[in-house]
Protein backbone atom coordinates (compact mmCIF):
# COMPACT_ATOMS: atom_id res chain seq x y z
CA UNK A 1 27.48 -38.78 33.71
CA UNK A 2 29.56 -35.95 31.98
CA UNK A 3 28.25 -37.18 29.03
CA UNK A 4 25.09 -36.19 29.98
CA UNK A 5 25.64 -33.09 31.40
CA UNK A 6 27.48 -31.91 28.33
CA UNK A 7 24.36 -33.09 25.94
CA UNK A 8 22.36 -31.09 28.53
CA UNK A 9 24.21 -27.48 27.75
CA UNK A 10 24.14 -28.69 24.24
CA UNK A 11 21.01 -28.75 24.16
CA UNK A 12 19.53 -25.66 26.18
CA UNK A 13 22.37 -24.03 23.99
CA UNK A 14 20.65 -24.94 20.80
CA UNK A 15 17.49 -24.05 22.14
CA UNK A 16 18.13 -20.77 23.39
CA UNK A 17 20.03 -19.96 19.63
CA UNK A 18 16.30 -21.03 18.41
CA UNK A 19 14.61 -18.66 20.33
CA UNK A 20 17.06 -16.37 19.65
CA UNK A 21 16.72 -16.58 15.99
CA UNK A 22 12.77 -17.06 16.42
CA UNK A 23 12.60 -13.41 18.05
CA UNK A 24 14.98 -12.11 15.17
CA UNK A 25 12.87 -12.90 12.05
CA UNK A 26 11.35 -10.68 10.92
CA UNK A 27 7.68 -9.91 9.90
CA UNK A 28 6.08 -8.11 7.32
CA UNK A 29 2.22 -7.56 7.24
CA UNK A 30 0.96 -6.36 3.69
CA UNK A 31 -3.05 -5.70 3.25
CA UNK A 32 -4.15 -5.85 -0.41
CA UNK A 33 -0.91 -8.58 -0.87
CA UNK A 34 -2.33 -11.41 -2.95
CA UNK A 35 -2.37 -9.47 -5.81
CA UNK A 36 -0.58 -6.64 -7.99
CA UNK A 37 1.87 -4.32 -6.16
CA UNK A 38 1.04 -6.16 -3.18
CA UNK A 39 2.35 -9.37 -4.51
CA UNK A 40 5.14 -9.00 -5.82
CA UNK A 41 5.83 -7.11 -2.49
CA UNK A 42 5.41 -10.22 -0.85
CA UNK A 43 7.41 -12.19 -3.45
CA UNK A 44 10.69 -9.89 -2.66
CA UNK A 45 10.03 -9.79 1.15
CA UNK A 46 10.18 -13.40 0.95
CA UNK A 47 13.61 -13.79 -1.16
CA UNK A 48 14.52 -12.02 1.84
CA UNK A 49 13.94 -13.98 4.27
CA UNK A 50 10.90 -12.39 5.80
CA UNK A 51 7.87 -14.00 7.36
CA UNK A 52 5.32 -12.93 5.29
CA UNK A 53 1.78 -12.51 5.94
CA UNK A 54 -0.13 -11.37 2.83
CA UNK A 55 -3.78 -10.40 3.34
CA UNK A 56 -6.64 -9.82 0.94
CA UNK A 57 -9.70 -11.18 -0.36
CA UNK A 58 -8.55 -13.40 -2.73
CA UNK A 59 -6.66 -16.07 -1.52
CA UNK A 60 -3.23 -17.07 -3.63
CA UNK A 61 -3.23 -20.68 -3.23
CA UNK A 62 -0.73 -21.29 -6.43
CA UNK A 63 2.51 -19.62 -5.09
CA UNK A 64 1.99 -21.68 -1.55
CA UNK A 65 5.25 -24.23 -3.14
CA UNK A 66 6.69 -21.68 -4.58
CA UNK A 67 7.38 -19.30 -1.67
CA UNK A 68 6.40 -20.88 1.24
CA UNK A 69 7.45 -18.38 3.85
CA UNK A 70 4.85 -16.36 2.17
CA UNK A 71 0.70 -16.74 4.54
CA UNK A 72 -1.86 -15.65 2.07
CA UNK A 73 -4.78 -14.89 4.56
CA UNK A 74 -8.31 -13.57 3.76
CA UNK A 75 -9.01 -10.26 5.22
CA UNK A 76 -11.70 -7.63 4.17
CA UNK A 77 -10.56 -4.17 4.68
CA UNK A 78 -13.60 -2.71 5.47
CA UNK A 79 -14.79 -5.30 7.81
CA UNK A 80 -13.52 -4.58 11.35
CA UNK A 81 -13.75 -8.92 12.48
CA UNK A 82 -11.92 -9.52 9.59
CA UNK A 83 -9.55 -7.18 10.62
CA UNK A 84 -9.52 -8.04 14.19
CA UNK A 85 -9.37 -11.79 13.12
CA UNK A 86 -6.53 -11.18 10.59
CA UNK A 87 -4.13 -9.10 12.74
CA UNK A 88 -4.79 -11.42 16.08
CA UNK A 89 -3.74 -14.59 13.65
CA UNK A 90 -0.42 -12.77 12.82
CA UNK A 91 0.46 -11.60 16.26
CA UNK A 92 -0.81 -15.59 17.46
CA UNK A 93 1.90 -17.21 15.15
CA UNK A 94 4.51 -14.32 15.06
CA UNK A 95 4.70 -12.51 18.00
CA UNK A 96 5.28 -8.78 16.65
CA UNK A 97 4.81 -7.03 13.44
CA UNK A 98 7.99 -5.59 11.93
CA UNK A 99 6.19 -3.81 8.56
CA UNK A 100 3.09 -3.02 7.71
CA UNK A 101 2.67 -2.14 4.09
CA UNK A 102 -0.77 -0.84 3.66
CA UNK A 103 -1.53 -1.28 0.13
CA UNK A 104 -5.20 -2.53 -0.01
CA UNK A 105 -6.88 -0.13 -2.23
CA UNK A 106 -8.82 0.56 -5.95
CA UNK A 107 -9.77 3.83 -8.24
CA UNK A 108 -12.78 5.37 -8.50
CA UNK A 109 -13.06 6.82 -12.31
CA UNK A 110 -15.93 9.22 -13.24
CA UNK A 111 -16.54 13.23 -12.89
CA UNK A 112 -17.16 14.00 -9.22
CA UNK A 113 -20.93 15.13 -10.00
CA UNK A 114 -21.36 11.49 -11.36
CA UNK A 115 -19.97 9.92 -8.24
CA UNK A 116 -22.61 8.57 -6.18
CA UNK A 117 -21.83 9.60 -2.40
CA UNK A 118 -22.25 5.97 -1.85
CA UNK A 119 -19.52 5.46 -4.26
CA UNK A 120 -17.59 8.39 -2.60
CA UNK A 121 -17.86 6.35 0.81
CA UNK A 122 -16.63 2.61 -0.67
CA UNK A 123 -13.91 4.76 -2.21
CA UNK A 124 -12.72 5.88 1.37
CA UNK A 125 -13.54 2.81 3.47
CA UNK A 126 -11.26 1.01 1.38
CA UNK A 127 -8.45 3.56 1.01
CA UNK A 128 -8.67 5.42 3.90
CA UNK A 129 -10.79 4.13 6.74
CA UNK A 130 -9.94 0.36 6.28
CA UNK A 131 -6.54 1.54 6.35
CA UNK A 132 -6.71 3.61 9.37
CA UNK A 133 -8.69 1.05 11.14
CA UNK A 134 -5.63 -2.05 10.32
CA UNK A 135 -2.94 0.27 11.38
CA UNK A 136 -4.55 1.37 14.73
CA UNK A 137 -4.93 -2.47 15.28
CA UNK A 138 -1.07 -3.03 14.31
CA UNK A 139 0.15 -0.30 16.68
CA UNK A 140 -0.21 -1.48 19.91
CA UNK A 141 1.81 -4.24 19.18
CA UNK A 142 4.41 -2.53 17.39
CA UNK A 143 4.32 0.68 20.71
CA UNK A 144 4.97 -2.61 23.16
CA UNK A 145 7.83 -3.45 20.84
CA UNK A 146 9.27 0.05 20.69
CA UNK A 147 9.74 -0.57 16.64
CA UNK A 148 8.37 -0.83 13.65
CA UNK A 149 7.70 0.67 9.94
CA UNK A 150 4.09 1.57 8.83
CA UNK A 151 4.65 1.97 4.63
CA UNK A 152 1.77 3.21 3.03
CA UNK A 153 0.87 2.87 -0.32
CA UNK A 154 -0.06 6.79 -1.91
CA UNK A 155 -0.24 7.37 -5.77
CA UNK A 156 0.98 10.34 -8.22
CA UNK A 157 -3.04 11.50 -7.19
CA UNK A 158 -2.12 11.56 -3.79
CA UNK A 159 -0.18 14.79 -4.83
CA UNK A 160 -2.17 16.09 -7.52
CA UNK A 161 -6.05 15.41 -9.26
CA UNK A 162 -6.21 14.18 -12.18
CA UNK A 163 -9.71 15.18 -14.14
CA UNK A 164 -12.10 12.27 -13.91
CA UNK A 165 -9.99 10.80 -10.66
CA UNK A 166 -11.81 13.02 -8.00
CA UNK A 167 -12.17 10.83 -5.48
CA UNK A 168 -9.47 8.53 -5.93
CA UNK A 169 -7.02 11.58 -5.73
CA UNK A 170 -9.33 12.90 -2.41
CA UNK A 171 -8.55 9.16 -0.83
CA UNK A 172 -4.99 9.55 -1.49
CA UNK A 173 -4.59 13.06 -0.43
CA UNK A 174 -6.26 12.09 3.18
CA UNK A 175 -3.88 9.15 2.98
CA UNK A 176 -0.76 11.66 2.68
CA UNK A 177 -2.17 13.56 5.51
CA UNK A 178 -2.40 10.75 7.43
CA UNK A 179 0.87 10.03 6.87
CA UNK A 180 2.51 13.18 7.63
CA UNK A 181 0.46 13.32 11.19
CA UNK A 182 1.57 9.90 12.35
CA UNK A 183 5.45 9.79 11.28
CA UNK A 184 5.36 12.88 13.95
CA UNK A 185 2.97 11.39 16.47
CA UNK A 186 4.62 8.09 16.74
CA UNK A 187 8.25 8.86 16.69
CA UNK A 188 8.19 8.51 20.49
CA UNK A 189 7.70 4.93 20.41
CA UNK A 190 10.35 4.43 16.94
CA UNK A 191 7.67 3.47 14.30
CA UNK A 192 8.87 4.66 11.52
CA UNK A 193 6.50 6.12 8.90
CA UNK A 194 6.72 6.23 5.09
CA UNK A 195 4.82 6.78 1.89
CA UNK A 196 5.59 5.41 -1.47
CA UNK A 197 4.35 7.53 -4.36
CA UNK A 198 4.09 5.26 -7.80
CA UNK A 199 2.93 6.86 -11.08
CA UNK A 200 1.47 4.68 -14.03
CA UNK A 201 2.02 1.05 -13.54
CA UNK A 202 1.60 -1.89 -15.61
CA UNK A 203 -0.72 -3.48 -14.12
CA UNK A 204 -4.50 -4.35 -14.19
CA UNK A 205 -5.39 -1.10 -11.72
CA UNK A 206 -7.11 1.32 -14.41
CA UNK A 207 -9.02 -1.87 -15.81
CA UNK A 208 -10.58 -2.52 -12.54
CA UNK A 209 -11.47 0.75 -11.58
CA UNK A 210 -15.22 1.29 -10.83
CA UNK A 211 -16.93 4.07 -12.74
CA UNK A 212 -19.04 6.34 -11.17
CA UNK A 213 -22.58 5.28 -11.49
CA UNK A 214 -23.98 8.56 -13.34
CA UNK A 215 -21.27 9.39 -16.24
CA UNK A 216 -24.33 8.41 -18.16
CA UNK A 217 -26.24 11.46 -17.65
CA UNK A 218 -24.07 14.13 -19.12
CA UNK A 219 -22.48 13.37 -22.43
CA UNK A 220 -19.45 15.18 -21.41
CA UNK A 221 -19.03 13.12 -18.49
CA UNK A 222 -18.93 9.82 -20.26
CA UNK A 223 -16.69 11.00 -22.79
CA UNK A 224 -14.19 11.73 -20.14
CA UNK A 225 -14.64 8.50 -18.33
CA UNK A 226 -14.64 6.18 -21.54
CA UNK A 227 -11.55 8.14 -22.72
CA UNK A 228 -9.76 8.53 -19.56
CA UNK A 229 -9.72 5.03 -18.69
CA UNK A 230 -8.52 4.03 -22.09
CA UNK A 231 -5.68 6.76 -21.58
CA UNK A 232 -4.90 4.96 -18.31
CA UNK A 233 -4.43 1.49 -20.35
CA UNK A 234 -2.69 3.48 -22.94
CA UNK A 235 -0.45 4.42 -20.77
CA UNK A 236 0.09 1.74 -18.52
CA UNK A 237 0.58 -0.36 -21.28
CA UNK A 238 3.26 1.71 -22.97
CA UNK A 239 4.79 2.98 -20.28
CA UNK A 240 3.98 1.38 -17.21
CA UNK A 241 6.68 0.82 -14.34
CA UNK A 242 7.05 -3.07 -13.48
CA UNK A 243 5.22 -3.82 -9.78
CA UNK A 244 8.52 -5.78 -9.22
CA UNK A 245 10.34 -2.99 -9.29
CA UNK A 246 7.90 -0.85 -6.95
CA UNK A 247 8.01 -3.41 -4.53
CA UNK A 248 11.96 -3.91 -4.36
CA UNK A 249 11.79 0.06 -3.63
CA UNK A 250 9.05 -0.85 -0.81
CA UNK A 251 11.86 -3.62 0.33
CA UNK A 252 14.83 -0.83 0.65
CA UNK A 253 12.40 1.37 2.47
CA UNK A 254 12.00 -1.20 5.22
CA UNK A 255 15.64 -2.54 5.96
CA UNK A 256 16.18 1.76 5.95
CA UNK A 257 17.56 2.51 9.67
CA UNK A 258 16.47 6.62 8.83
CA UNK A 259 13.98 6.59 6.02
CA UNK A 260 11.97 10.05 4.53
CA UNK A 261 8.92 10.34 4.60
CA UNK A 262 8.20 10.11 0.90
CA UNK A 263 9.23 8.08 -1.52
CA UNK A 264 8.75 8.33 -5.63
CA UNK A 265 8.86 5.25 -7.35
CA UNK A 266 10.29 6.72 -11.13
CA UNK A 267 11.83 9.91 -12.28
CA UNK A 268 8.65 10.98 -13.56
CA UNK A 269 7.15 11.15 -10.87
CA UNK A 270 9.64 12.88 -8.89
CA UNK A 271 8.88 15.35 -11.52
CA UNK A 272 5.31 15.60 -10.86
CA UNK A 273 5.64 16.28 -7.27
CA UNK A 274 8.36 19.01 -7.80
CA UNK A 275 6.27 20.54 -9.95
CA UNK A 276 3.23 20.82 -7.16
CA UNK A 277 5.64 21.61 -4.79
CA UNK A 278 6.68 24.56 -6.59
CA UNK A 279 3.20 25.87 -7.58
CA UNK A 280 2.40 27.59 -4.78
CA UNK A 281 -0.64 29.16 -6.32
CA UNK A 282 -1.80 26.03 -8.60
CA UNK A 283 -2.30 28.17 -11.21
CA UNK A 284 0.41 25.81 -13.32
CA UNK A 285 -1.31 22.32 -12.43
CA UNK A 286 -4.87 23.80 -13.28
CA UNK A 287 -4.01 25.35 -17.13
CA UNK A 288 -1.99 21.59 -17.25
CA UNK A 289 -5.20 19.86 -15.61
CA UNK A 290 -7.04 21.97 -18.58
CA UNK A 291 -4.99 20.61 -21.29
CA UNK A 292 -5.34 17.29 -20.18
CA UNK A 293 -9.11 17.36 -19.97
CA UNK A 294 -9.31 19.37 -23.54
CA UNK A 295 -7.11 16.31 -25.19
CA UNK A 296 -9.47 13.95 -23.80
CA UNK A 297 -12.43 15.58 -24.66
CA UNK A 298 -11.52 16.20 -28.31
């Protein structure tokens, strides 16, 4: 009879350590994650030991062996069901939400007088408005929890506008906003707030980016988005930071007790920002802006 009794306590023992350890993982939600930044995100929260859900529209069905703590699940950003169905699937299987990283997004490349305003709108459903919509569907969950870390993804053009990146940088810059607001407005509940700021990347970003329908029209204006772009592959080709190593910043920014607000991913771009910071009448970034646009141009 003792014997049984003891294999009782044994038991309820190793099944209270399981729930214990259940309620412990933790979870890390990443929009745009089966791809890029966004992947190798995922990759590192997953040598971690995370649970990690990693949403997009492209579904990553090689890495399933590979890193199998890692849930590729479809979700379109701009589609409130898919949204709704996404983050209900998550909170079904998980429980809570420890992270979000929002990092669903794409560039916009053209003048702004060649941007079509229905252009101008994709631009911000995807940046902006998809993003506000997932992380107002997140935060209830994370409010009941009293915790969590909302990281969202910003640029070097969330800080400054690059010629022939308009609306991209005008995405980014409501995205900063954004940012600031809620790392104030939720602090009552502890959800923490952060953005991370990357510069050029080598990746495929500035090969995908849509060009404004009407560059066409003015000679000047296609000029300046045929050159641009290749500047952007240029660049990220030379001198592009490593997504890996973005993301492992990402990773240290959410196992941070007291993180900042902001977060720049290189040295160079800590030396953009100072720079805008600085310029308190933009005179500076304009005659640079200038330059830019003349060696492009040329």
């Amino acid at each position: 009879m003792r014997k049984y009794v003891l294999l009782a306590v044994l038991f309820s023992l190793v099944t209270m350590l399981a729930f214990c350890e259940q309620k412990e993982d933790k979870v890390v939600f990443i929009s745009g994650g089966t791809k890029g930044i966004g992947l190798e995100t995922a990759k590192v929260f997953s040598e971690r030991g995370y649970s990690v859900w990693a949403v997009g529209r492209s579904v990553n069905d090689v890495l399933r062996d590979t890193y199998p703590n890692i849930h590729f699940l479809y979700m379109d950003i701009t589609d409130s069901v898919s949204i709704d169905t996404a983050v209900y699937e998550v909170l079904s299987s998980e429980g809570h939400i420890d992270t979000l990283v929002n990092n669903a997004g794409y560039g916009l490349l053209g003048a702004d007088e060649a941007v079509t305003v229905a252009q101008a709108r994709a631009q911000f459903d995807v940046n902006f408005f998809g993003l506000l919509e997932l992380t107002q569907k997140v935060l209830p969950s994370m409010r009941k929890e009293e915790k969590g870390h909302i990281i969202n993804i910003s640029s070097t053009s969330g800080v400054r506008a690059v010629p022939g990146l308009g609306l991209y940088a005008a995405s980014k810059f409501a995205l900063e906003a954004l940012s600031e607001s809620m790392a104030v407005t939720l602090s009552p509940f502890n959800i923490k707030v952060s953005v991370i700021e990357p510069g050029t990347v080598a990746n495929g970003w500035a090969a995908n980016c849509e060009i404004a329908k009407n560059v066409k029209k003015i000679d000047v204006y296609s000029k300046l988005a045929t050159n641009l772009q290749a500047k952007l592959l240029e660049l990220s080709a030379k001198n592009g930071q490593e997504s890996r190593e973005i993301a492992l910043l990402i990773l240290s920014v959410a196992n941070c007790k007291d993180p900042h607000l902001r977060y720049q991913t290189s040295k160079s771009v800590e030396k953009t920002v100072s720079h805008k910071l600085k310029d308190l009448t933009g005179d500076d970034l304009v005659s640079m802006q200038k330059s830019f646009l003349n060696a492009l141009l040329d």
